[in-house]
Protein backbone atom coordinates (compact mmCIF):
# COMPACT_ATOMS: atom_id res chain seq x y z
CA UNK A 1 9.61 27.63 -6.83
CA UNK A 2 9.95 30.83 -5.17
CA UNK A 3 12.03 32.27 -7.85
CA UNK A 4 9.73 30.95 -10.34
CA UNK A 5 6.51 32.56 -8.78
CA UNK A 6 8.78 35.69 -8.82
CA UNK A 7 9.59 35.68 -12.43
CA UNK A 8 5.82 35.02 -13.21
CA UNK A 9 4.43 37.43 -10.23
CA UNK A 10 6.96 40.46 -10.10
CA UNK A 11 5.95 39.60 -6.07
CA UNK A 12 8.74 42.28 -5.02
CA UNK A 13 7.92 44.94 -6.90
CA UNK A 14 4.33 44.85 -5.90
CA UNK A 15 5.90 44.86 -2.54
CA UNK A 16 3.92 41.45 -2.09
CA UNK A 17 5.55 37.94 -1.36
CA UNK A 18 4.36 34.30 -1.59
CA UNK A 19 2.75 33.55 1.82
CA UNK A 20 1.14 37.26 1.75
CA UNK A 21 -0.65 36.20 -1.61
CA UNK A 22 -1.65 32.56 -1.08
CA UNK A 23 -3.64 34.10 2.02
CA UNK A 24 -5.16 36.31 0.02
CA UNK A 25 -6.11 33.88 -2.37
CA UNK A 26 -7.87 32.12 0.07
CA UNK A 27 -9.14 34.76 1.41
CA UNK A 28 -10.89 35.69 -1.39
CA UNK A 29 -12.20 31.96 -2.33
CA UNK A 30 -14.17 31.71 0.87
CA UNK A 31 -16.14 34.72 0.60
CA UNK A 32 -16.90 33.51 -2.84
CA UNK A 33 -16.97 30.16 -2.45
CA UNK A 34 -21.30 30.31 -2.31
CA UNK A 35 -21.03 30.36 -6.03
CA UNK A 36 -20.43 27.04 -6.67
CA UNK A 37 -23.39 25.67 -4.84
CA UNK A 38 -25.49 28.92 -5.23
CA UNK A 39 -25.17 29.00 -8.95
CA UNK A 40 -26.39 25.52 -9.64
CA UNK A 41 -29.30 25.72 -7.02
CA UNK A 42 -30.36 28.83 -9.68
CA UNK A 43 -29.94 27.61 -12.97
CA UNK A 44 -31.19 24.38 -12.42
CA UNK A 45 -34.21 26.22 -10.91
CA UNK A 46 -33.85 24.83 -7.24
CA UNK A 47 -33.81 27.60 -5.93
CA UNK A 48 -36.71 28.64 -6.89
CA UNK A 49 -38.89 25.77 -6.51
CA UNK A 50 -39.19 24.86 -10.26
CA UNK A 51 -37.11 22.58 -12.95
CA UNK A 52 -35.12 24.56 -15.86
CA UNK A 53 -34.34 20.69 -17.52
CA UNK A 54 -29.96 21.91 -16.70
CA UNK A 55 -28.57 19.64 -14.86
CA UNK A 56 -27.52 20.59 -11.55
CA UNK A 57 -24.14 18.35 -10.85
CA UNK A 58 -23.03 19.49 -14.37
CA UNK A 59 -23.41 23.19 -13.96
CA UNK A 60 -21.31 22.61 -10.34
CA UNK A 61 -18.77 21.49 -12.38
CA UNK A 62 -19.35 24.11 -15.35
CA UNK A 63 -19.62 26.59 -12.73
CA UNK A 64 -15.97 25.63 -10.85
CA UNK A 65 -13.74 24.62 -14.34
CA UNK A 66 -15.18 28.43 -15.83
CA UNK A 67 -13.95 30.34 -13.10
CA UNK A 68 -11.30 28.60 -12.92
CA UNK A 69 -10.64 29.16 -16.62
CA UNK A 70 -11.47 32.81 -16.17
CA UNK A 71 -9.13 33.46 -13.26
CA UNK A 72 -6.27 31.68 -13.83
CA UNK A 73 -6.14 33.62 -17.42
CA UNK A 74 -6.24 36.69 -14.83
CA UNK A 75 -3.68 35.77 -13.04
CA UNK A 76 -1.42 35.32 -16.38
CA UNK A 77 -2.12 37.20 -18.86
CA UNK A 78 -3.22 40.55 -16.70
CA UNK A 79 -0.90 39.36 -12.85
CA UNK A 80 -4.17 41.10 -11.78
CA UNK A 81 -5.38 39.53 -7.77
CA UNK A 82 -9.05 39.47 -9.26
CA UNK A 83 -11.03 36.32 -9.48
CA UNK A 84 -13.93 35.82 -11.72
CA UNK A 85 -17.00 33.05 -11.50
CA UNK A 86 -20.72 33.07 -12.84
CA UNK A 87 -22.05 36.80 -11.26
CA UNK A 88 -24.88 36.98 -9.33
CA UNK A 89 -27.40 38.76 -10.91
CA UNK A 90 -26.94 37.60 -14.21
CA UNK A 91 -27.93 34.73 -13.35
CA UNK A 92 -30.81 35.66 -11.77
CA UNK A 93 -31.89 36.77 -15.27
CA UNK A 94 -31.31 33.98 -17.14
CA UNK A 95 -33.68 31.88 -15.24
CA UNK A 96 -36.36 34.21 -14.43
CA UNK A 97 -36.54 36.61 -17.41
CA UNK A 98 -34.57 34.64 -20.25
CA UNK A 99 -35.88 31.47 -19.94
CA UNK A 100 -39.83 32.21 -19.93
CA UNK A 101 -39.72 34.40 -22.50
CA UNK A 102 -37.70 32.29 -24.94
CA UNK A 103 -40.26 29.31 -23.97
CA UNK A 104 -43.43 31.68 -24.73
CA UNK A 105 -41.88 32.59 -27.77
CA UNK A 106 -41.80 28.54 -28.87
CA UNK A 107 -38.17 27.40 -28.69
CA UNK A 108 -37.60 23.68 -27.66
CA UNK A 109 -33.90 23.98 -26.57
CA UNK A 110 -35.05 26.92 -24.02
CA UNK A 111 -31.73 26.20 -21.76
CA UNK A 112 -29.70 25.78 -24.29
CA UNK A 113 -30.47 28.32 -26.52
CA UNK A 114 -30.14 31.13 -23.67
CA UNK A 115 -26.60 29.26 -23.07
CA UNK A 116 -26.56 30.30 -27.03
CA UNK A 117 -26.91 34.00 -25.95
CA UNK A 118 -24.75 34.00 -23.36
CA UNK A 119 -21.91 32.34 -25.94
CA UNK A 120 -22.79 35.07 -28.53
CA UNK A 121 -22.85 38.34 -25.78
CA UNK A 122 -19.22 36.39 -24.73
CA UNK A 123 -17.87 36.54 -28.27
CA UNK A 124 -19.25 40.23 -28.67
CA UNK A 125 -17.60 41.02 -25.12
CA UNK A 126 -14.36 39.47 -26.60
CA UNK A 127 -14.44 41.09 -29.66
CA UNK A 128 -14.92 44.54 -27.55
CA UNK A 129 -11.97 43.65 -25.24
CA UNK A 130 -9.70 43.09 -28.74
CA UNK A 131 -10.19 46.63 -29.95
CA UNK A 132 -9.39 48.15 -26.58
CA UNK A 133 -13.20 49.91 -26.07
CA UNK A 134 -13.39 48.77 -22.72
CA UNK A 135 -9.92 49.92 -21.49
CA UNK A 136 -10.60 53.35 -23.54
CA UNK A 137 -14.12 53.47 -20.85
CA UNK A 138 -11.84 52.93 -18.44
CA UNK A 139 -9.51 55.60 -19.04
CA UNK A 140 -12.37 58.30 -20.04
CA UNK A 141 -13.98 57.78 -16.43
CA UNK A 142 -12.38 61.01 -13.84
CA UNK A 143 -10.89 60.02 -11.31
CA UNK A 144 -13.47 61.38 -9.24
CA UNK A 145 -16.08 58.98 -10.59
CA UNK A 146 -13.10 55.99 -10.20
CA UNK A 147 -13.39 56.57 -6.62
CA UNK A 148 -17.30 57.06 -6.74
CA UNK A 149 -17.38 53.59 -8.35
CA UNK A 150 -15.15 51.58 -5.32
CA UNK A 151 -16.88 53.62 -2.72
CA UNK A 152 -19.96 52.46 -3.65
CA UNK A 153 -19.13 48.86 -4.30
CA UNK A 154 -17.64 49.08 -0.73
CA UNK A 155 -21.44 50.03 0.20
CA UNK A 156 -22.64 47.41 -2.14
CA UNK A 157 -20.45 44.51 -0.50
CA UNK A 158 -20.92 45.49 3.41
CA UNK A 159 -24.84 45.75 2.26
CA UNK A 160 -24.83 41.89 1.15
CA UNK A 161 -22.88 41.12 4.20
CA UNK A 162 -25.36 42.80 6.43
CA UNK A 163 -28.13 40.73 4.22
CA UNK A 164 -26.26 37.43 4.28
CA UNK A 165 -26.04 37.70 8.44
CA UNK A 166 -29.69 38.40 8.61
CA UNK A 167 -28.83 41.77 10.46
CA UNK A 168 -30.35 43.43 7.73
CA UNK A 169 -34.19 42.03 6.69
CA UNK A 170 -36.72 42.93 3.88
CA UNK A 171 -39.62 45.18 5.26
CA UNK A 172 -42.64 45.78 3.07
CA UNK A 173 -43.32 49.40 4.39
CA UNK A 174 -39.26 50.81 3.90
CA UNK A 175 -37.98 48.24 1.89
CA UNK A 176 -35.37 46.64 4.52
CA UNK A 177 -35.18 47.57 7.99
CA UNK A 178 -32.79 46.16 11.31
CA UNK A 179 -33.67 42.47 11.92
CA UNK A 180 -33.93 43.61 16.20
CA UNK A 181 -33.89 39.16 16.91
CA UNK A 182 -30.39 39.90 18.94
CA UNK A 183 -30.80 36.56 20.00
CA UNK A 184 -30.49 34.38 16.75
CA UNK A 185 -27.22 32.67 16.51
CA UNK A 186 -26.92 33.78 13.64
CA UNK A 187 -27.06 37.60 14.81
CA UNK A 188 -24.24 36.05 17.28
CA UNK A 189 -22.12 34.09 14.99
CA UNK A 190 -21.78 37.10 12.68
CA UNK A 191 -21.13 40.13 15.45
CA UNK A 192 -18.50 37.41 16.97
CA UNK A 193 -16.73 36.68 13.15
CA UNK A 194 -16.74 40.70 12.75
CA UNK A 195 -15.87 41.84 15.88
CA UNK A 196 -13.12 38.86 16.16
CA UNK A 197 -12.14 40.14 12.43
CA UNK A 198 -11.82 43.30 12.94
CA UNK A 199 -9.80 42.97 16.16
CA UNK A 200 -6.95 40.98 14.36
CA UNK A 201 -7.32 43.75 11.34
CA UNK A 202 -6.66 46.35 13.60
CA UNK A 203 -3.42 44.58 15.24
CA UNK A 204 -2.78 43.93 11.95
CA UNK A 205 -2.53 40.18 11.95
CA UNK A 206 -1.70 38.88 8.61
CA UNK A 207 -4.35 36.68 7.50
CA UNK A 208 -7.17 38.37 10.00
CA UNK A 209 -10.05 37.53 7.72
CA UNK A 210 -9.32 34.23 6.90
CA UNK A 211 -8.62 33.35 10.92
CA UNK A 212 -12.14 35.36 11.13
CA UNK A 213 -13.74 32.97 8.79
CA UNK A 214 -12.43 29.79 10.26
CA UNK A 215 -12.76 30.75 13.68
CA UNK A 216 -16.79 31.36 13.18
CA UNK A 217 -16.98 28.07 11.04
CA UNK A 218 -15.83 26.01 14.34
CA UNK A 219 -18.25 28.16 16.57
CA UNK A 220 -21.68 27.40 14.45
CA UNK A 221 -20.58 23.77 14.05
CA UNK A 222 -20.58 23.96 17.91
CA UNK A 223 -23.76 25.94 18.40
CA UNK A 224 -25.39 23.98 15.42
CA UNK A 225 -24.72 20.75 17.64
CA UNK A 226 -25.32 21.80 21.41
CA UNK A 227 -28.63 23.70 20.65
CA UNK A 228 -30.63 20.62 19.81
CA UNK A 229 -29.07 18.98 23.32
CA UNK A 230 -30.90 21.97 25.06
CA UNK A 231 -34.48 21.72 25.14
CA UNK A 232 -34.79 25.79 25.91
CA UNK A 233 -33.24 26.38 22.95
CA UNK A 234 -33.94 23.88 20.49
CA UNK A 235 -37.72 24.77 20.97
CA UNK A 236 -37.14 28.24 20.47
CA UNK A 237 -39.09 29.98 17.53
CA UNK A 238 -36.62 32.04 16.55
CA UNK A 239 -33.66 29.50 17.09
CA UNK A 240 -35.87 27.11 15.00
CA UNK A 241 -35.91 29.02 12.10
CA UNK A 242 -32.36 30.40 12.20
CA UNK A 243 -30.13 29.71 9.50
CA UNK A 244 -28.06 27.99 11.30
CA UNK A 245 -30.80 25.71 11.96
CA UNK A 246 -32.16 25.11 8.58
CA UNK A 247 -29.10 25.69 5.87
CA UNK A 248 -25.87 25.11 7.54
CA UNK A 249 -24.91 21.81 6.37
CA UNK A 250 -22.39 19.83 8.78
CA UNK A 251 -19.49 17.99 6.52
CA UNK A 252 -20.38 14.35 6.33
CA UNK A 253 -16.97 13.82 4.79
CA UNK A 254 -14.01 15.27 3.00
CA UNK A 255 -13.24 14.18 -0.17
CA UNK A 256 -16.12 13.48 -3.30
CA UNK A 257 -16.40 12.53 -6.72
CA UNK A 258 -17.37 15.70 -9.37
CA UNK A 259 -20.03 14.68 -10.49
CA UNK A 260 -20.23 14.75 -14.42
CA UNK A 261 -20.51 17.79 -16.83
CA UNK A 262 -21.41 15.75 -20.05
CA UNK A 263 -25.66 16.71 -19.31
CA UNK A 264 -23.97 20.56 -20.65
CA UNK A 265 -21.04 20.04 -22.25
CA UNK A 266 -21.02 22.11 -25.55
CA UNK A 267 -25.21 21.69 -25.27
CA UNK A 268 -25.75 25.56 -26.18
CA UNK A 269 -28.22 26.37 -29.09
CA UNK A 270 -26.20 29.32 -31.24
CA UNK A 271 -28.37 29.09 -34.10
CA UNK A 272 -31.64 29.86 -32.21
CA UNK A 273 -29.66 32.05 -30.03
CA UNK A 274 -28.90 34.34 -33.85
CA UNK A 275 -32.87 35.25 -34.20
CA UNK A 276 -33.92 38.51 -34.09
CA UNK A 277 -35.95 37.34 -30.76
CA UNK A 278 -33.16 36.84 -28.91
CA UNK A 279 -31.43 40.20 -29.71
CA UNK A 280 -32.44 42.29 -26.63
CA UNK A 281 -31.80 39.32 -24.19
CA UNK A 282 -27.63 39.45 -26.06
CA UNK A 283 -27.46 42.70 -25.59
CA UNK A 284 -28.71 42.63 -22.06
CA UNK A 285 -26.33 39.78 -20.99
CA UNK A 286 -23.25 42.17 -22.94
CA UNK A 287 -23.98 45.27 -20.84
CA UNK A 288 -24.49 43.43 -17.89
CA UNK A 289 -21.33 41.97 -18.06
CA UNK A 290 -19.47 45.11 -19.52
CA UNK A 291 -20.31 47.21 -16.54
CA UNK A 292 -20.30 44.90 -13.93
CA UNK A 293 -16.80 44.02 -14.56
CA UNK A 294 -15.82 47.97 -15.47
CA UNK A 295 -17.06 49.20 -11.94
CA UNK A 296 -15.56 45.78 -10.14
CA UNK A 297 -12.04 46.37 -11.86
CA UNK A 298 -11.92 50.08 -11.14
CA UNK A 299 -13.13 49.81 -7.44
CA UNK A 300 -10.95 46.66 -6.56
CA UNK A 301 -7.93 48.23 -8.39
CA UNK A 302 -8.27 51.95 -6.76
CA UNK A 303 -9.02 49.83 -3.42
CA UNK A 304 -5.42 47.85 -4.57
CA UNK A 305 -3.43 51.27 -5.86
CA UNK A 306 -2.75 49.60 -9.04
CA UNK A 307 -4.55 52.60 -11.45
CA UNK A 308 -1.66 54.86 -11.98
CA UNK A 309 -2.42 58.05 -13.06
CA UNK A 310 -5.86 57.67 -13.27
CA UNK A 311 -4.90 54.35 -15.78
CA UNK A 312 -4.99 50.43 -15.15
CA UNK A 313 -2.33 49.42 -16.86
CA UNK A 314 -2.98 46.18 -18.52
CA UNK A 315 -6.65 46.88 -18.84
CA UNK A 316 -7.03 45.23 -21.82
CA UNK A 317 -6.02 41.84 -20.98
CA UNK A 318 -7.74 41.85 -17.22
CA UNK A 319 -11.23 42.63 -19.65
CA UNK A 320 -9.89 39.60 -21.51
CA UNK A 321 -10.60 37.21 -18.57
CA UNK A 322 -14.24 37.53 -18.48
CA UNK A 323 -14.92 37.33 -21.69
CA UNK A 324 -13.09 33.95 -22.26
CA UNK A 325 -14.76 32.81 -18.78
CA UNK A 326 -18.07 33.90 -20.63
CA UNK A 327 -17.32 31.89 -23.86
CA UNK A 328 -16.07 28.78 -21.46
CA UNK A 329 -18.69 29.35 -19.26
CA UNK A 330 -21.29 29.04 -22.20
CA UNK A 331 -19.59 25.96 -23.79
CA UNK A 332 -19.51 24.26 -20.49
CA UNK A 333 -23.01 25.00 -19.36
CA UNK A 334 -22.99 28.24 -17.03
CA UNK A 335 -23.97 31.87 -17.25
CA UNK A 336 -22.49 35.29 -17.53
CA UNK A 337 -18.54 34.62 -16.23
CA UNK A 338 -17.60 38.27 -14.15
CA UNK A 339 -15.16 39.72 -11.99
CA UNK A 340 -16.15 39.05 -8.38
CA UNK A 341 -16.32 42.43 -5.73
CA UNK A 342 -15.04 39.65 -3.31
CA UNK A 343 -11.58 39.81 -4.66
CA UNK A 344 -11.90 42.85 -2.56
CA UNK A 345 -11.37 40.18 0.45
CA UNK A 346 -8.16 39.37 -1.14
CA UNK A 347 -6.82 42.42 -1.89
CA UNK A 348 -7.44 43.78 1.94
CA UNK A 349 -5.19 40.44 2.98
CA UNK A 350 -2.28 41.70 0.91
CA UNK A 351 -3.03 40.07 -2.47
CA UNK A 352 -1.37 42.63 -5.53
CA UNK A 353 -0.90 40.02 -7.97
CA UNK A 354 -1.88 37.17 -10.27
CA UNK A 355 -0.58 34.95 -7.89
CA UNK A 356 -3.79 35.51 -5.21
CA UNK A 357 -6.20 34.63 -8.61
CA UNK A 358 -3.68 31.90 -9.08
CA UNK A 359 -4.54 30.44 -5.65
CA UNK A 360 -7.90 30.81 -6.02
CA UNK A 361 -7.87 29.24 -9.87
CA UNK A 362 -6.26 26.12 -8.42
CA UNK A 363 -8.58 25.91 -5.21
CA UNK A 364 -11.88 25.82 -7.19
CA UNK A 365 -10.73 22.96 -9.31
CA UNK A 366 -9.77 21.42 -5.76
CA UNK A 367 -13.11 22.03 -4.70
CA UNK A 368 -14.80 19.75 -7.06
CA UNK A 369 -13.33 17.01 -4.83
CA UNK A 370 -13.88 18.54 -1.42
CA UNK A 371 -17.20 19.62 -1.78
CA UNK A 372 -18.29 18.61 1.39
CA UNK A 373 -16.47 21.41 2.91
CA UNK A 374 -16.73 24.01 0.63
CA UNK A 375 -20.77 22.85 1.06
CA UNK A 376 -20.46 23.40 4.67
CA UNK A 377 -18.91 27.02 4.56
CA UNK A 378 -20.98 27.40 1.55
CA UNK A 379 -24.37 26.64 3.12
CA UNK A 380 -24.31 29.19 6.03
CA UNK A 381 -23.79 33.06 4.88
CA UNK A 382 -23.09 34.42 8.35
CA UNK A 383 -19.66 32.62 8.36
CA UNK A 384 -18.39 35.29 5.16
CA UNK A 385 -20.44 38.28 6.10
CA UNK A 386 -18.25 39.51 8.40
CA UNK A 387 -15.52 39.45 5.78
CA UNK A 388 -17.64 41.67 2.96
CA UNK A 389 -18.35 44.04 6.11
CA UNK A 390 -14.97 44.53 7.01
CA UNK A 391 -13.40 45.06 3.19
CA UNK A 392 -16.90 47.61 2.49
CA UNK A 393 -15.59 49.93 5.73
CA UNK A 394 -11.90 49.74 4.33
CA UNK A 395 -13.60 50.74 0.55
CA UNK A 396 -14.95 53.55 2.01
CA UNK A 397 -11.51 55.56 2.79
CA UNK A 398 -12.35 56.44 -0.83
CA UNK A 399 -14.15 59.08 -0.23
CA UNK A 400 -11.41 61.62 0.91
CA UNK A 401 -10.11 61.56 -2.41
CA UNK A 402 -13.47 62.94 -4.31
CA UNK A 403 -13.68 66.82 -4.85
CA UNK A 404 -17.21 67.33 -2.72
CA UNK A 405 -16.88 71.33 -4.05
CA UNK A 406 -16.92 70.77 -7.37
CA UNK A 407 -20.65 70.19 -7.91
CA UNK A 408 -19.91 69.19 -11.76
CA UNK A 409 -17.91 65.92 -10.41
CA UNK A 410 -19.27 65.32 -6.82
CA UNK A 411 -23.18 64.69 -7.95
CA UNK A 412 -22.41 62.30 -10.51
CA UNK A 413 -19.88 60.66 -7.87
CA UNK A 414 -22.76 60.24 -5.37
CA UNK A 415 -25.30 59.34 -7.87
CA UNK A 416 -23.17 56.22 -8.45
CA UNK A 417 -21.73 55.84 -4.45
CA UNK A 418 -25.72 55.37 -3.70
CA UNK A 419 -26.93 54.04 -6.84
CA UNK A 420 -25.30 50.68 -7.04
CA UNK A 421 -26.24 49.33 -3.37
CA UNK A 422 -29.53 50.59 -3.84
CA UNK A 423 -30.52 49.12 -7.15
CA UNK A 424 -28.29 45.96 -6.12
CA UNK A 425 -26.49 46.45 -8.88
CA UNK A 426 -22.82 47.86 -9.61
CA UNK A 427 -24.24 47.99 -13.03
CA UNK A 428 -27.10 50.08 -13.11
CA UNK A 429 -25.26 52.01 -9.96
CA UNK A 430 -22.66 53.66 -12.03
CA UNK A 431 -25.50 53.75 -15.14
CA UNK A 432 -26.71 56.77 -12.81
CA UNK A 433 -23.32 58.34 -12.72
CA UNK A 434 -22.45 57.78 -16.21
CA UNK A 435 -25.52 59.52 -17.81
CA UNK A 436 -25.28 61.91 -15.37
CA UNK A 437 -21.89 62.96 -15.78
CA UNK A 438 -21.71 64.44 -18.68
CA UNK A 439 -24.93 66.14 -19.16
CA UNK A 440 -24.23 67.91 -15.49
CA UNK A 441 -20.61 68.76 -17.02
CA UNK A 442 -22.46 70.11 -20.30
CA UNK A 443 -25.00 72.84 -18.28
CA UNK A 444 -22.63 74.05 -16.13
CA UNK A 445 -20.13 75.37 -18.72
CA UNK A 446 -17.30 72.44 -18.60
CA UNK A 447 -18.45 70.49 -21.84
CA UNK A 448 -15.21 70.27 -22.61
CA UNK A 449 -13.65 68.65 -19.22
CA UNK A 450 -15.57 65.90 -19.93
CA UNK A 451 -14.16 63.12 -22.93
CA UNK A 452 -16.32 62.17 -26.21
CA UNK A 453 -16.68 58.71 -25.09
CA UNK A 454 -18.55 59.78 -21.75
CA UNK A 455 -21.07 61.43 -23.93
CA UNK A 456 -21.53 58.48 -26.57
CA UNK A 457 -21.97 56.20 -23.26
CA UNK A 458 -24.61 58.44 -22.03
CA UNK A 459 -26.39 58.27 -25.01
CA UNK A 460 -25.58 54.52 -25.25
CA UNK A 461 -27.24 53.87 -22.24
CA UNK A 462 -30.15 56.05 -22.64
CA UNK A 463 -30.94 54.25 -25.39
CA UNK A 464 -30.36 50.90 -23.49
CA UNK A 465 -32.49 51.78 -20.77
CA UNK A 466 -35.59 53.05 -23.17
CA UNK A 467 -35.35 50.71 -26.04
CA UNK A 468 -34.43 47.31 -24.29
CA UNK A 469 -34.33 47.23 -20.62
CA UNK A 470 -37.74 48.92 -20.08
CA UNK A 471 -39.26 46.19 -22.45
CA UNK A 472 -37.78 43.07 -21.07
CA UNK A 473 -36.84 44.40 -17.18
């Protein structure tokens, strides 16, 4: 087996080996492992209090088989240690901007038909992958602006931590502000996961974050069981309304029955999806997906020290993976398939091949039958935060390798370091940098530093911004 998974892998030569990877892998499917019950809670409009008419056992099972799809043709075809599953964000918009507007425009099959545009932006994404535009995006991004791109994803993925913990709260007069209830447990459970973490990073235990995440899982299954023994406590306002108090869901069990995917299976509308209507909401699911994926393969992979000078090799087929997850995903009955910035996790453990994305292929197809502990880890965010923290302060290290004195590539870099946490989006973050860029490049005299494709983005995503994102939002 070992000499099998060697053969497949090159594990030697990426200076990897077996045990190093599988951690990794699992690494990387606990801090993403929200996804399966976070993505059905939004489509089928849980979430947010309302009914969408999708089904929400089959899109747990569209949601698992599609990244599973996606990740395992990672590991393959591009031996890259990224996973991919329904992203966050897009997701977001097809419930809350996609649907409504396809149902005010008159379409029955609403669901399906935005399942239809998510099918046709996958086919376009393929198609885009085939003729090698996306690696040539890759390769016309500086290096400079590579490292911009993981620095600020690090930012991006300690911000979420820092969010999922509840250290970090919304505040209506800055925006978010420092949540000062020292006393929640889950304030406690997340300082003990990150301080425990980061203490086995540092002595360099292999394995540190997944011993981090396990080790806090057992601690708020204790404190989510002895609080309501002691009165003090349990009747304790801001106990009461602690996470840990009203999601995290004890395991009632191990193993379950999937539930079944038939209520999605192959239920997307493509012919209503093909009407001029729908064009913007296409295009928006495309570029969504386009970039997302870009900035998450360039920051993972400069975070990794696969990009070789200032290349990814095998580019092409790593864009391949989302954009079969995408057409799967569609077919099956889920959203926008990505690459996940929690592969990050992974690649921090050790993980430098397919064989991590192998692990975690396998393990979300396992996961349809132990969802009752995948719900458990799943329900409470505090138990992974600590992980996202810990991989954002190793991202940063980035920044040492950006020219600060050359204004020409140092604005653009920080336009895009602080652009994608703050518009929560790695997207729109390097948007900033990429129109930027070149029109910074242009004034001050070095037009010609700077490749034709950067410009032609630029304009792309000028145009983008003006023409469809300002109309839909």
């Amino acid at each position: 087996m070992t000499d099998m998974l060697e053969r497949l892998f090159q594990l030697k030569s990426n200076q990897t080996d077996v045990r190093t990877e599988v951690v990794a892998g699992i690494t990387t499917f606990l801090t993403m492992a929200y996804i399966i019950f976070v993505q059905p809670a939004i489509l089928s409009g849980a979430m947010f209090h309302t009914q969408t008419g999708i089904d929400f056992g089959a899109v747990t099972v569209a949601t698992c088989v599609s990244s599973a799809i996606a990740t395992a043709v990672m590991a393959f075809y591009a031996n890259y240690p990224i996973a991919l599953a329904p992203g966050m964000g897009a997701n977001v918009f097809f419930v809350l901007s996609a649907l409504p507007a396809i149902a005010a425009a008159g379409v029955a099959n609403t669901w399906q038909t935005a399942l239809g545009a998510v099918f046709i932006s996958g086919v376009l994404f393929l198609l885009l992958s085939v003729v090698g535009f996306r690696e040539k995006i890759i390769d016309a991004v500086s290096s400079d602006m590579k490292n911009a791109i993981a620095i600020g994803i690090g930012l991006f993925i300690a911000f979420i931590g820092l969010q999922n913990a509840n250290v970090v709260v919304t505040d209506p007069a800055t925006g978010v502000t420092l949540n000062t209830h020292f006393a929640s447990p889950d304030i406690i459970l997340f300082f003990f996961g990150l301080l425990l973490t980061a203490g086995l990073h540092v002595r360099r235990v292999r394995g540190s974050i997944l011993w981090g995440i396990i080790a806090t899982t057992f601690l708020a299954a204790i404190f989510h069981n002895v609080i309501p023994e002691i009165p003090s406590l349990a009747n304790n306002l801001t106990i009461q309304d602690s996470m840990l108090m009203t999601r995290f869901r004890m395991t009632g069990g191990v193993i379950s029955v999937p539930p079944s995917i038939s209520p999605t299976f192959f239920s997307l509308d493509i012919k209503d999806a093909l009407t001029v209507s729908m064009i913007p909401f296409i295009v928006i699911f495309l570029f969504m997906d386009m970039f997302d994926t870009i900035g998450t393969l360039i920051g993972v992979s400069e975070q990794a020290g696969l990009i070789v000078d200032n290349k990814l090799p095998r580019a092409r087929e790593a864009m391949m993976s989302d954009a079969i997850g995408t057409v799967a995903g569609a077919l099956l009955g889920t959203s926008t398939v990505t690459s996940f910035i929690e592969s990050a996790a992974g690649v921090e453990q050790g993980g430098r091949t397919g064989l991590t994305s192998l692990v975690v292929a396998v393990l979300f197809i396992l996961a349809l039958f132990f969802t009752p502990i995948i719900a458990m880890v799943g329900s409470y965010t505090p138990i992974t935060a600590p992980a996202l923290v810990i991989v954002g302060s190793m991202m940063i290290q980035n920044v040492q390798k950006i020219n600060w004195t050359d204004y020409g590539e140092s604005v653009p870099a920080f336009l895009t370091i602080i652009g994608i946490p703050l518009t929560y989006s790695i997207g729109d973050g390097m948007a900033l940098g990429f129109i930027s860029y070149p029109i910074i490049k242009l004034l001050s005299g070095q037009g010609r530093d700077v490749k034709w494709l950067m410009y032609l983005l630029a304009v792309i995503l000028l145009i983008y911004f003006l023409v469809v994102r300002s109309q839909v939002g």
